[in-house]
Protein backbone atom coordinates (compact mmCIF):
# COMPACT_ATOMS: atom_id res chain seq x y z
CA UNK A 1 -12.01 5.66 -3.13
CA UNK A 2 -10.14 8.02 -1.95
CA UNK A 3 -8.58 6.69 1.73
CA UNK A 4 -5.79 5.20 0.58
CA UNK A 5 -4.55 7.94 -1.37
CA UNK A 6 -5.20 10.26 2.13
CA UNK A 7 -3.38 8.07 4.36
CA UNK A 8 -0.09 7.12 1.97
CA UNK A 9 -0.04 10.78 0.71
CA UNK A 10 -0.24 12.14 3.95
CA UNK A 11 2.11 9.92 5.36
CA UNK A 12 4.65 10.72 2.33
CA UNK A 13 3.87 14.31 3.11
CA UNK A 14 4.81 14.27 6.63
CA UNK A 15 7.82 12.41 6.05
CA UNK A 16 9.09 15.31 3.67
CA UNK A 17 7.95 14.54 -0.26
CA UNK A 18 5.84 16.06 -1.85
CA UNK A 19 3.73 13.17 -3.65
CA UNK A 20 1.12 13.62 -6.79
CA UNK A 21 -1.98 11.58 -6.38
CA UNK A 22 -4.83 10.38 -8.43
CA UNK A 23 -7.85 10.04 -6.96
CA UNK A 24 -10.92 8.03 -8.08
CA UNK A 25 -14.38 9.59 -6.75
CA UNK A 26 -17.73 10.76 -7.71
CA UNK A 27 -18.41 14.70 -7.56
CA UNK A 28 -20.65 14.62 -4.85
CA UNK A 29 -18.31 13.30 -2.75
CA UNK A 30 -15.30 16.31 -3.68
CA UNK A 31 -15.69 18.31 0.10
CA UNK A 32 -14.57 15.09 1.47
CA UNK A 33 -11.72 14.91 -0.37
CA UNK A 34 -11.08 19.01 -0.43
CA UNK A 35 -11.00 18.30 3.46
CA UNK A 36 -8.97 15.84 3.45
CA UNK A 37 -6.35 16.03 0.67
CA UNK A 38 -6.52 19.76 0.02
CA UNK A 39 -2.88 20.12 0.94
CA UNK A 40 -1.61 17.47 -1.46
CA UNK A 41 -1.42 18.06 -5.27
CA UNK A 42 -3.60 15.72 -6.32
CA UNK A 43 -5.70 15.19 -9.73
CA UNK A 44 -9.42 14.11 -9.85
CA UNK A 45 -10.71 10.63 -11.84
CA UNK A 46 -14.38 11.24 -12.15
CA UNK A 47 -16.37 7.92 -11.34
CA UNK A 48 -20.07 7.60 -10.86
CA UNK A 49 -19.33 6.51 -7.71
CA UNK A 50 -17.40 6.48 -4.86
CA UNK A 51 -16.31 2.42 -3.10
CA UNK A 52 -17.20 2.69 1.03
CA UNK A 53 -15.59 0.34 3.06
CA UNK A 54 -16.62 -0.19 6.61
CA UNK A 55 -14.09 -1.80 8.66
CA UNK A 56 -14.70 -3.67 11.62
CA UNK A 57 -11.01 -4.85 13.91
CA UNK A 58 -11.48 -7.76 15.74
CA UNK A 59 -9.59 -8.40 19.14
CA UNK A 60 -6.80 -9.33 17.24
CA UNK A 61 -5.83 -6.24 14.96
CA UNK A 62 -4.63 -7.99 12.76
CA UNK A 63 -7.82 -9.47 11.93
CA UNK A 64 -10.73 -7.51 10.18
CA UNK A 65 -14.21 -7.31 8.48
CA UNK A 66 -14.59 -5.49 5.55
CA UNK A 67 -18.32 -4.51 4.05
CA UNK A 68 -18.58 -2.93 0.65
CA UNK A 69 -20.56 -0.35 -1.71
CA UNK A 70 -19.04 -0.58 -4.83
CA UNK A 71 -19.46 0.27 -8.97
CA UNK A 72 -16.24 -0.21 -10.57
CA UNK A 73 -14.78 2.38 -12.25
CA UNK A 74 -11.54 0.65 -14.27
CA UNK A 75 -8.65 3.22 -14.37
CA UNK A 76 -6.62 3.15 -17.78
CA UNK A 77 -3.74 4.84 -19.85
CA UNK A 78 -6.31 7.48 -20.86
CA UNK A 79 -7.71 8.42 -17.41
CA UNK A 80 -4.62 9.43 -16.15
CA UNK A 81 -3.25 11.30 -19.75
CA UNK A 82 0.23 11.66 -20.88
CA UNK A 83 1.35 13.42 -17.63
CA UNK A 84 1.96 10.67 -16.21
CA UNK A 85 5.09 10.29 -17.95
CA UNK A 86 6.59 12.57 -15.97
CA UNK A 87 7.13 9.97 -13.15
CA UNK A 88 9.90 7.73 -11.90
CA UNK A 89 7.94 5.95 -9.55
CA UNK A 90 4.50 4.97 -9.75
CA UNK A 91 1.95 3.24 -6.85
CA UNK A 92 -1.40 1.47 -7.48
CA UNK A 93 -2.96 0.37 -4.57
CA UNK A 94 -6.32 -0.62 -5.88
CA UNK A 95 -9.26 -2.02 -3.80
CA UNK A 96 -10.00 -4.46 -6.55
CA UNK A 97 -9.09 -6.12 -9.87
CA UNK A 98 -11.46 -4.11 -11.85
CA UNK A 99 -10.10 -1.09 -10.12
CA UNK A 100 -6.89 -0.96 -12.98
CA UNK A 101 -6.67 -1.82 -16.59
CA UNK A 102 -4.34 -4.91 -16.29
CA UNK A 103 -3.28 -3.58 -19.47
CA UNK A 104 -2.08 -0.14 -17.92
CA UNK A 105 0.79 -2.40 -16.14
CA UNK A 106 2.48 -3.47 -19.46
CA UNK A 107 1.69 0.31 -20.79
CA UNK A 108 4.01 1.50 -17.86
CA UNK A 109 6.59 -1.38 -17.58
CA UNK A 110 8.96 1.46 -18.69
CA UNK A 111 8.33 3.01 -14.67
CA UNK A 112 9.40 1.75 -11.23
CA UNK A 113 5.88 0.12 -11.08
CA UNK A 114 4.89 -0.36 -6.93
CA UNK A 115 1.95 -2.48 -6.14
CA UNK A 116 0.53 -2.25 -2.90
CA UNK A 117 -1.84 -5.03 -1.58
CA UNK A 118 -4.35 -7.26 -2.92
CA UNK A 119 -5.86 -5.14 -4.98
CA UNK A 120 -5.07 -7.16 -8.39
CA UNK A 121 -6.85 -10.06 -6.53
CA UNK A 122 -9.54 -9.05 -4.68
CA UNK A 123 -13.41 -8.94 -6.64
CA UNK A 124 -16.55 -7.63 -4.88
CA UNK A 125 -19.22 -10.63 -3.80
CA UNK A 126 -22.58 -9.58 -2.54
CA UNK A 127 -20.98 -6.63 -0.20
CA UNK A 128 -17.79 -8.61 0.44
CA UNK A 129 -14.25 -8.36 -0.65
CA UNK A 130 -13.48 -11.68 -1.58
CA UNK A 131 -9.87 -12.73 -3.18
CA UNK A 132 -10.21 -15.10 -6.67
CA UNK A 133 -8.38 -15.76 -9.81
CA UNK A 134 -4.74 -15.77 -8.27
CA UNK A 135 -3.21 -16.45 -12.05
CA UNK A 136 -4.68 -12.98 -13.34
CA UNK A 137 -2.45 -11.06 -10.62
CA UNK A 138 0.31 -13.15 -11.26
CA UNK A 139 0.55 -12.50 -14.97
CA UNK A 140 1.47 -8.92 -13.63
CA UNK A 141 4.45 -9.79 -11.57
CA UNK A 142 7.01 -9.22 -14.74
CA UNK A 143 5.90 -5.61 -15.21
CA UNK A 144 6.08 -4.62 -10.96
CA UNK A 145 9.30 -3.68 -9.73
CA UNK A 146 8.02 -3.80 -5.63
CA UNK A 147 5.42 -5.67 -4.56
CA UNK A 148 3.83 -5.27 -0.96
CA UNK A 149 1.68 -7.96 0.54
CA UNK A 150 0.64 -9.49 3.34
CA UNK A 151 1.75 -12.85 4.61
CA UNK A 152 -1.66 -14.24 3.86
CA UNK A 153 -2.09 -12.30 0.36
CA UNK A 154 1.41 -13.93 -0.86
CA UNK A 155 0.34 -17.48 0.05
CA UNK A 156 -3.02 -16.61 -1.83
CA UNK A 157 -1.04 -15.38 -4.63
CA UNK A 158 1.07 -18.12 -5.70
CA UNK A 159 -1.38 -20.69 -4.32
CA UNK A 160 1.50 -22.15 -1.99
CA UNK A 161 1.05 -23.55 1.55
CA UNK A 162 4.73 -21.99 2.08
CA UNK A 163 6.11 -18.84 2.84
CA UNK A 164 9.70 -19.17 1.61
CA UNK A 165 8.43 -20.75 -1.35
CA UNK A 166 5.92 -18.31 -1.74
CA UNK A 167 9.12 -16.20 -1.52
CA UNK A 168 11.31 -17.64 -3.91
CA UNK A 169 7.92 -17.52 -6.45
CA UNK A 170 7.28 -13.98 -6.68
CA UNK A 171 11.27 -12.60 -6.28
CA UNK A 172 11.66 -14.61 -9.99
CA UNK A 173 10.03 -11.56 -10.78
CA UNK A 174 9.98 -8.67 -9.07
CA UNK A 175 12.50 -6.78 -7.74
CA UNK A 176 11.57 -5.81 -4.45
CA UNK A 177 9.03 -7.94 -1.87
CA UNK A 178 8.21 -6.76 0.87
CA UNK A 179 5.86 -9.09 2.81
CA UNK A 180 4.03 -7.91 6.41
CA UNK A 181 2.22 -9.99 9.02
CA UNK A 182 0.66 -7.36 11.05
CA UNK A 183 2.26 -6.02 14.49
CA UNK A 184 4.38 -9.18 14.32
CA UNK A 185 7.19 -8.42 11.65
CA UNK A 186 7.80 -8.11 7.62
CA UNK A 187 10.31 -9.34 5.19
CA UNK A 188 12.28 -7.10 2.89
CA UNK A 189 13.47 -9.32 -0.14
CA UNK A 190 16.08 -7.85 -2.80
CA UNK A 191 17.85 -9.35 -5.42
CA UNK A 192 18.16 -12.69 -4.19
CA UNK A 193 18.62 -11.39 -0.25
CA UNK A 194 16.19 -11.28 2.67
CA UNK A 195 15.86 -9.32 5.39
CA UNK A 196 13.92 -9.83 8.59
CA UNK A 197 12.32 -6.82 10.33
CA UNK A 198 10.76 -7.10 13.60
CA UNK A 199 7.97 -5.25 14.37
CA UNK A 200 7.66 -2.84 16.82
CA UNK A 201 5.39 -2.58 20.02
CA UNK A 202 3.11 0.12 20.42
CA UNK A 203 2.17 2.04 23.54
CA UNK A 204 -1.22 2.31 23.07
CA UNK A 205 -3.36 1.24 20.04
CA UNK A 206 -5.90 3.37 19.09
CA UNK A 207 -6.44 3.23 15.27
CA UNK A 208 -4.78 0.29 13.10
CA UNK A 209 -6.30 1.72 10.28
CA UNK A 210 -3.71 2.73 7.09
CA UNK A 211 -0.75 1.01 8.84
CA UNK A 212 -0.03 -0.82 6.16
CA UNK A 213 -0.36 2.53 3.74
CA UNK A 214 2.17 3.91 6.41
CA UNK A 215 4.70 1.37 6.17
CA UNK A 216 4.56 2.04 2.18
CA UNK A 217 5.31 5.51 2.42
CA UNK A 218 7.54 5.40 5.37
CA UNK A 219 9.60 2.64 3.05
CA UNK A 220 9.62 4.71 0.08
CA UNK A 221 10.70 7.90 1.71
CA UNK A 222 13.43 6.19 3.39
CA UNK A 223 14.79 4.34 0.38
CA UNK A 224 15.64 7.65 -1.31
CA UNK A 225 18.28 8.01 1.52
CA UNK A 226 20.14 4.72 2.01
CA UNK A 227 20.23 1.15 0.28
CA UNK A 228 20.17 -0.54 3.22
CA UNK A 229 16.95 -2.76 3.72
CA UNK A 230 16.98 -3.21 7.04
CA UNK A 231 17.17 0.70 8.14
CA UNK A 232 14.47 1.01 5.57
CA UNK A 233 12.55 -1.59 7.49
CA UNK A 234 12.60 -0.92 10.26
CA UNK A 235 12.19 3.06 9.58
CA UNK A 236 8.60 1.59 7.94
CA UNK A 237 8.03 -0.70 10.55
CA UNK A 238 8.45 2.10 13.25
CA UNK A 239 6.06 4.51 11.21
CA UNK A 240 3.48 2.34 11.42
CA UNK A 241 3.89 1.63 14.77
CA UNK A 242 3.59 5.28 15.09
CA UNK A 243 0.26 5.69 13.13
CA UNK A 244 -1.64 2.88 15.08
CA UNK A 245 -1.14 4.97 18.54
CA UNK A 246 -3.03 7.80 16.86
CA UNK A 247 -6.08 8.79 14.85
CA UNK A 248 -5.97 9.36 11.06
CA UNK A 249 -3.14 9.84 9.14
CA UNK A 250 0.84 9.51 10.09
CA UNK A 251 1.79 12.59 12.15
CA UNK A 252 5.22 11.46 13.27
CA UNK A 253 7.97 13.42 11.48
CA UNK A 254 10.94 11.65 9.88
CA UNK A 255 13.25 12.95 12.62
CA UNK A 256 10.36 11.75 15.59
CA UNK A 257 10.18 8.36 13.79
CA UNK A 258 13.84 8.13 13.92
CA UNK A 259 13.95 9.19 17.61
CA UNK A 260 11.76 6.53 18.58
CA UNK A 261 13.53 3.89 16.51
CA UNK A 262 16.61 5.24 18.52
CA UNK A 263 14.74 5.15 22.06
CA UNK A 264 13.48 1.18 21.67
CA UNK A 265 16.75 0.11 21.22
CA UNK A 266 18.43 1.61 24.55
């Protein structure tokens, strides 16, 4: 799978950092990724296979259909060597549970761990990603420093009806929520405060696709200037905006997603 690493790389890329990404994919499938991610410094996880997803958006993009081809391939502390070390920060957004040695979390507790999605409690059913066993993701919430989910993700998650209890749940734990609901607005939790971002309004929407990758990135690049979780917010929420009115990956600069953040509010 190698998508998500294209679309948050490229967005972190664009944005001005200069990101490291591992990559799990079969051989066959390397051009793809040599097209793709060529620019990035990434390193190759060799897998007998590569996961497919077909996506299918509904009228509502914030609704979508998601078919699968998958063979697990279960990433631990050995795949990805010693080197890895060498990191403050590290991000797993896997597809699935099986996807990441839940042991690998505890093995890295050390790092500013980032989870990204539902991953950690999403299993493949006859084609389908289908989310089960909430307590096995939950037992990881002590080693993750910033958790990103969506709206619907957190209630599954803590297996509350909810959201501020959902809330008040997960941010026993981890340092950093961040919780989305689509082109409405997210929440940027901290230490015990919580900040509201609305989202913003695109002018056209062509591809929804890696949004939420694009809010990831745009967050992370943004934190490494300022502290303050709204203007990190809303940076995000702007990038993402930015990527749904084009194909492929973010190509908004920092300075053009700053502009437009700038230009919405006169």
């Amino acid at each position: 799978m190698w998508s998500i690493p294209y679309y948050i790389g490229k967005a972190l890329q664009t944005l001005g950092n200069s990101p490291t990404l591992y990559v799990s994919y079969a051989d066959k499938d390397n051009y793809r990724v040599q097209e793709n991610i060529s620019s990035i410094n990434h390193i190759h996880i060799p897998s007998t296979s590569t996961i497919t997803v077909q996506l299918q958006y509904h009228e509502d993009i914030n609704k979508r259909t998601q078919q699968i081809s998958y063979l697990p391939h279960t990433l631990t502390y050995e795949d990805i060597g010693e080197q890895i070390e060498d990191y403050d920060v590290i991000v797993f957004w896997p597809l699935f549970y099986y996807d990441v040695d839940s042991k690998l979390f505890e093995q890295l507790a050390h790092k500013r761990l980032i989870l990204g999605n539902f991953g950690m409690f999403t299993y493949e059913v006859d084609g389908m990603m289908v989310k089960q066993y909430p307590e096995r993701a939950r037992a990881l919430l002590p080693y993750i420093d910033t958790l990103f989910l969506d709206e619907d993700e957190l209630l599954f998650l803590t297996e509350e009806k909810n959201i501020d209890v959902a809330i008040d749940y997960v941010t026993q734990y981890v340092n950093i929520l961040v919780v989305t609901r689509g082109s409405y607005w997210s929440i940027v939790c901290k230490q015990g405060k919580r900040y509201d971002i609305p989202a913003f309004k695109p002018k056209q929407i062509v591809d929804p696709t890696g949004s939420g990758d694009t809010y990831l990135a745009a967050f992370l690049a943004k934190e490494q200037e300022t502290d303050d979780y709204v203007v990190i917010g809303r940076f995000a929420a702007m990038a993402a905006t930015c990527k749904i009115e084009n194909l492929w990956p973010l190509s908004a600069t920092k300075d053009q997603v700053e502009k437009r953040i700038i230009d919405y509010n006169l």
